[in-house]
Protein backbone atom coordinates (compact mmCIF):
# COMPACT_ATOMS: atom_id res chain seq x y z
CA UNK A 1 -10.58 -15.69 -4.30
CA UNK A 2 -9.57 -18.76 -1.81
CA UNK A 3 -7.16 -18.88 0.59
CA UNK A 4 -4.04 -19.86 -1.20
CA UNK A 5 -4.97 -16.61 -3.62
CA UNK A 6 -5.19 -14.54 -1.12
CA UNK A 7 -2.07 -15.64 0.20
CA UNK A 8 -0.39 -15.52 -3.04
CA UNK A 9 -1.58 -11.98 -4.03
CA UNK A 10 -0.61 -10.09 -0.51
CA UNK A 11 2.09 -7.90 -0.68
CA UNK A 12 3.47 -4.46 0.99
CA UNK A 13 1.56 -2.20 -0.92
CA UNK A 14 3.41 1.39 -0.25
CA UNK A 15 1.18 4.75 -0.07
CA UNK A 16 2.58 5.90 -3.15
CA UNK A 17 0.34 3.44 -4.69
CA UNK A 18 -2.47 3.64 -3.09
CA UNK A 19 -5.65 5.33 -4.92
CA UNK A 20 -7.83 8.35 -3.77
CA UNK A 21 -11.00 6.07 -2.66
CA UNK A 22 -11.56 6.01 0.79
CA UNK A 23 -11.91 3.14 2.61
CA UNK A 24 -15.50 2.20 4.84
CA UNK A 25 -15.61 2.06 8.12
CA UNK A 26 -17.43 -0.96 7.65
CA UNK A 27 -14.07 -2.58 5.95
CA UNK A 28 -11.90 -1.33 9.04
CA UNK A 29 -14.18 -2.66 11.35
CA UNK A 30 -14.30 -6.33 9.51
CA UNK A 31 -10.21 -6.13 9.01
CA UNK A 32 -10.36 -5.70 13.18
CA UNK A 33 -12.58 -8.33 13.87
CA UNK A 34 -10.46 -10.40 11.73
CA UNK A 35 -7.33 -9.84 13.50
CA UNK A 36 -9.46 -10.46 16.79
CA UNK A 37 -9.29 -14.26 15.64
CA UNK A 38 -5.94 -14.51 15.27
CA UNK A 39 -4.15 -17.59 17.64
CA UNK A 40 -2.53 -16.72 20.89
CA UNK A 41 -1.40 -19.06 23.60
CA UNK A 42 -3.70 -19.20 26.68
CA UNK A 43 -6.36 -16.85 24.58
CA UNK A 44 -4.21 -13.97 26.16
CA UNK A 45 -4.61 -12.09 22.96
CA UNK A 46 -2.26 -9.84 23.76
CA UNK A 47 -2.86 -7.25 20.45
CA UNK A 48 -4.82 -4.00 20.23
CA UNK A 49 -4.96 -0.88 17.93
CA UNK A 50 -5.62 2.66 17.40
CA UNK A 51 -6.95 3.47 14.13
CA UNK A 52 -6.29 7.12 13.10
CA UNK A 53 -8.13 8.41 10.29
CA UNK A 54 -8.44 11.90 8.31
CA UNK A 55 -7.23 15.11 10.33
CA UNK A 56 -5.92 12.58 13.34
CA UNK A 57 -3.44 11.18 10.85
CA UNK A 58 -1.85 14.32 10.68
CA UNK A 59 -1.70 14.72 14.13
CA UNK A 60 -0.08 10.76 14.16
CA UNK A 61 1.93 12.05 11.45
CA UNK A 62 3.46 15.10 13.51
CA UNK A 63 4.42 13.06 16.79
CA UNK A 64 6.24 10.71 14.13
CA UNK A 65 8.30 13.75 13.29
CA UNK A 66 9.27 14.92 16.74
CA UNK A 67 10.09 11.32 17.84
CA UNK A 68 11.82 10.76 14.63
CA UNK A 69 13.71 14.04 15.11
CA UNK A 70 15.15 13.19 18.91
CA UNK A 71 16.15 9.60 17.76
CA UNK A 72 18.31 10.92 14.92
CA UNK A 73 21.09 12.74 13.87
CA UNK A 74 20.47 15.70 11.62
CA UNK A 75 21.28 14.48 8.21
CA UNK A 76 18.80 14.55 5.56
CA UNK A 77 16.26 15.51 8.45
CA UNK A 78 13.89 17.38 6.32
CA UNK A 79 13.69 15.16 3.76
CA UNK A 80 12.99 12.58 6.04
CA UNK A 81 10.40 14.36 7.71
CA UNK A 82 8.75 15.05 4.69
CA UNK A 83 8.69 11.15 3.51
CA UNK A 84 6.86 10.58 7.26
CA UNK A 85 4.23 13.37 6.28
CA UNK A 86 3.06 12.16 2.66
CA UNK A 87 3.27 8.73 4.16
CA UNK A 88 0.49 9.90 6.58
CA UNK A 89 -1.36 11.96 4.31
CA UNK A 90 -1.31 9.70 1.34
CA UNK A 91 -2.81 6.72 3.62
CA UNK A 92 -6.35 6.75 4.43
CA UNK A 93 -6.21 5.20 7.36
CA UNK A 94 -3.07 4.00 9.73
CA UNK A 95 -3.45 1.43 12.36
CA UNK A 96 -1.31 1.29 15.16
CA UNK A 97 -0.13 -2.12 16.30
CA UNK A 98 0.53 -2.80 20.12
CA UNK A 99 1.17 -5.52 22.38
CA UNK A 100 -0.15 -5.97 26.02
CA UNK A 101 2.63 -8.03 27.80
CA UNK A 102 0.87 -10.65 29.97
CA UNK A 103 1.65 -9.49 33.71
CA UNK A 104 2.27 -12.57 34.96
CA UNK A 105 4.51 -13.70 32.00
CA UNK A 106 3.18 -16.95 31.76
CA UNK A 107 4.11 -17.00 28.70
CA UNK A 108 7.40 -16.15 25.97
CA UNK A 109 7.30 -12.74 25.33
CA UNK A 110 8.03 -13.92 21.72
CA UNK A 111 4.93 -15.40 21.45
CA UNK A 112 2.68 -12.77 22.37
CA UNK A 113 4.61 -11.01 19.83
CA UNK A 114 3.67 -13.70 16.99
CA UNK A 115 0.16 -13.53 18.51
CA UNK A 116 0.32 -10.01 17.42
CA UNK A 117 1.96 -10.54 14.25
CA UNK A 118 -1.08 -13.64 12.73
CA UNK A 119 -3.75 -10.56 13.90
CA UNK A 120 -1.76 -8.27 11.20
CA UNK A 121 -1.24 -11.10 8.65
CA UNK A 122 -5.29 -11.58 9.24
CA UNK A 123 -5.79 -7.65 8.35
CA UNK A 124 -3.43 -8.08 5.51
CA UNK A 125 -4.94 -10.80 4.15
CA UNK A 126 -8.64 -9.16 4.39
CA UNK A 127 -7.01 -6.04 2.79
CA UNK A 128 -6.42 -7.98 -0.29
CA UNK A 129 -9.22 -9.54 -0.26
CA UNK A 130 -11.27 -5.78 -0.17
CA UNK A 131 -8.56 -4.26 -2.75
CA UNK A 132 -6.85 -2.62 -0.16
CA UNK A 133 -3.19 -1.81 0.03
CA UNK A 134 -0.82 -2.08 2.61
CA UNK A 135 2.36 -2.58 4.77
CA UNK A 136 3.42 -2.54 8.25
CA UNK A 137 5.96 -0.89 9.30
CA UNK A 138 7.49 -0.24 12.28
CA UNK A 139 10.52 2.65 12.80
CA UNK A 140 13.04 2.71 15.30
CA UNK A 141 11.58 5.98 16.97
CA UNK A 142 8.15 3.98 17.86
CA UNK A 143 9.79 2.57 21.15
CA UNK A 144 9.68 6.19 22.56
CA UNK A 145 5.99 7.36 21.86
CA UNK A 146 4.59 5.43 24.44
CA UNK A 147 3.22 8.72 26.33
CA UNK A 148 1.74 9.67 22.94
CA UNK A 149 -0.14 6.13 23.26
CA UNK A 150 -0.67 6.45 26.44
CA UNK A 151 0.64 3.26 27.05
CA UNK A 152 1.42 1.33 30.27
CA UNK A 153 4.19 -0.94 31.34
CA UNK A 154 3.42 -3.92 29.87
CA UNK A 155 2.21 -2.91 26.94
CA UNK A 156 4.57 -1.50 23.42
CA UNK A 157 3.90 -0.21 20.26
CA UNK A 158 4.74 -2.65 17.17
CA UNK A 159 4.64 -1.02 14.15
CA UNK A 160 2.09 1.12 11.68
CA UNK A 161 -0.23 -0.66 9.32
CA UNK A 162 -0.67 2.05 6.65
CA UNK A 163 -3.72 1.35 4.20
CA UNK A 164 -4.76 2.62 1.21
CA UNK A 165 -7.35 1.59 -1.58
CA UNK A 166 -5.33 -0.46 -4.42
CA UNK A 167 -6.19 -3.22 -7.55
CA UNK A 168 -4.95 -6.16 -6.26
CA UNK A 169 -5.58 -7.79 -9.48
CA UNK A 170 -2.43 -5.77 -10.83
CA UNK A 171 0.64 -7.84 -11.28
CA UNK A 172 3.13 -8.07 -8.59
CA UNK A 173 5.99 -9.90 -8.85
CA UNK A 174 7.05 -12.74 -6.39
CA UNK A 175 10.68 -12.65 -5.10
CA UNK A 176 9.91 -16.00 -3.08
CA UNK A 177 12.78 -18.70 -3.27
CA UNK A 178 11.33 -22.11 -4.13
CA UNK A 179 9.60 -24.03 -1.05
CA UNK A 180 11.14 -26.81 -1.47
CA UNK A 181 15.20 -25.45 -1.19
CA UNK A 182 14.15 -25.16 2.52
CA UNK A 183 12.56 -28.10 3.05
CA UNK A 184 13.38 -31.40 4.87
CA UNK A 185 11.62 -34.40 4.29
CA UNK A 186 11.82 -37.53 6.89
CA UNK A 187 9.79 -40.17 5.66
């Protein structure tokens, strides 16, 4: 598959779909490394993970719940709670996304943030390129599990990158508008 496949083919790919295989460590370790060549301004590569995998998923899955359960109001709780738990259980591994804020600033916060964001569009794209499913996502409740990260002051969590084993020679359909209704040419 080339580039503009691999492009073409990635999608969020939700647990529910994901298959029973496990994924290697070998394939976790390459969709890393990957994301460790992602740009950033100044090289302050400013990303890092924690990859949680069989019974520490559950664990992940648990401090989800109580953090999800102090953010929120009590409707549909249960349910709710139960939707974090098969989300956990269902994917065989979950990666979580930070961001180490340089300390001296010397750069946009925003861009540190996009830094982060082209190291997860580098996993993505080497998830589809291994047939492995995914999404990122990233629930209002993550901004206070910092102690559960252990995380200091500079540094926040970004989002979840669930994975799962999935065909991603299925077809998907493309909800893209056309390219060129949001382009400008000056010639």
């Amino acid at each position: 598959m080339n580039i503009s496949e691999l492009i073409k083919k990635r999608r969020a790919i939700y647990p529910s779909q994901y298959k029973e295989d496990d994924i290697s460590e070998n394939d976790i370790r390459e969709i890393l490394e990957n994301a460790n060549y992602a740009p950033s301004h100044r090289l302050t590569q400013p990303w890092f993970f924690k990859v949680f995998q069989n019974e520490s998923r559950i664990e992940l899955a648990n401090s989800m719940v109580k953090h999800f359960k102090l953010s929120q109001d009590q409707k549909n709780l249960v349910n709710k709670e139960q939707k974090i738990i098969e989300k956990c259980i269902r994917s065989k591994c979950i990666i979580s996304i930070f961001m180490s804020r340089d300390i001296a600033k010397s750069i946009p916060e925003w861009e540190e943030i996009a830094s982060t964001a082209m190291a997860v569009q580098n996993m993505w794209l080497t998830c589809v390129e291994k047939n492995i499913g995914c999404y990122w996502g990233s629930p209002r409740y993550i901004e206070n599990m910092g102690n559960y990260f252990k995380l200091k002051k500079n540094e926040k969590c970004l989002g979840f990158f669930y994975m799962g084993k999935f065909n991603h020679e299925e077809k998907l359909v493309s909800k893209r508008k056309d390219i060129f209704d949001k382009t400008e040419w000056f010639k």
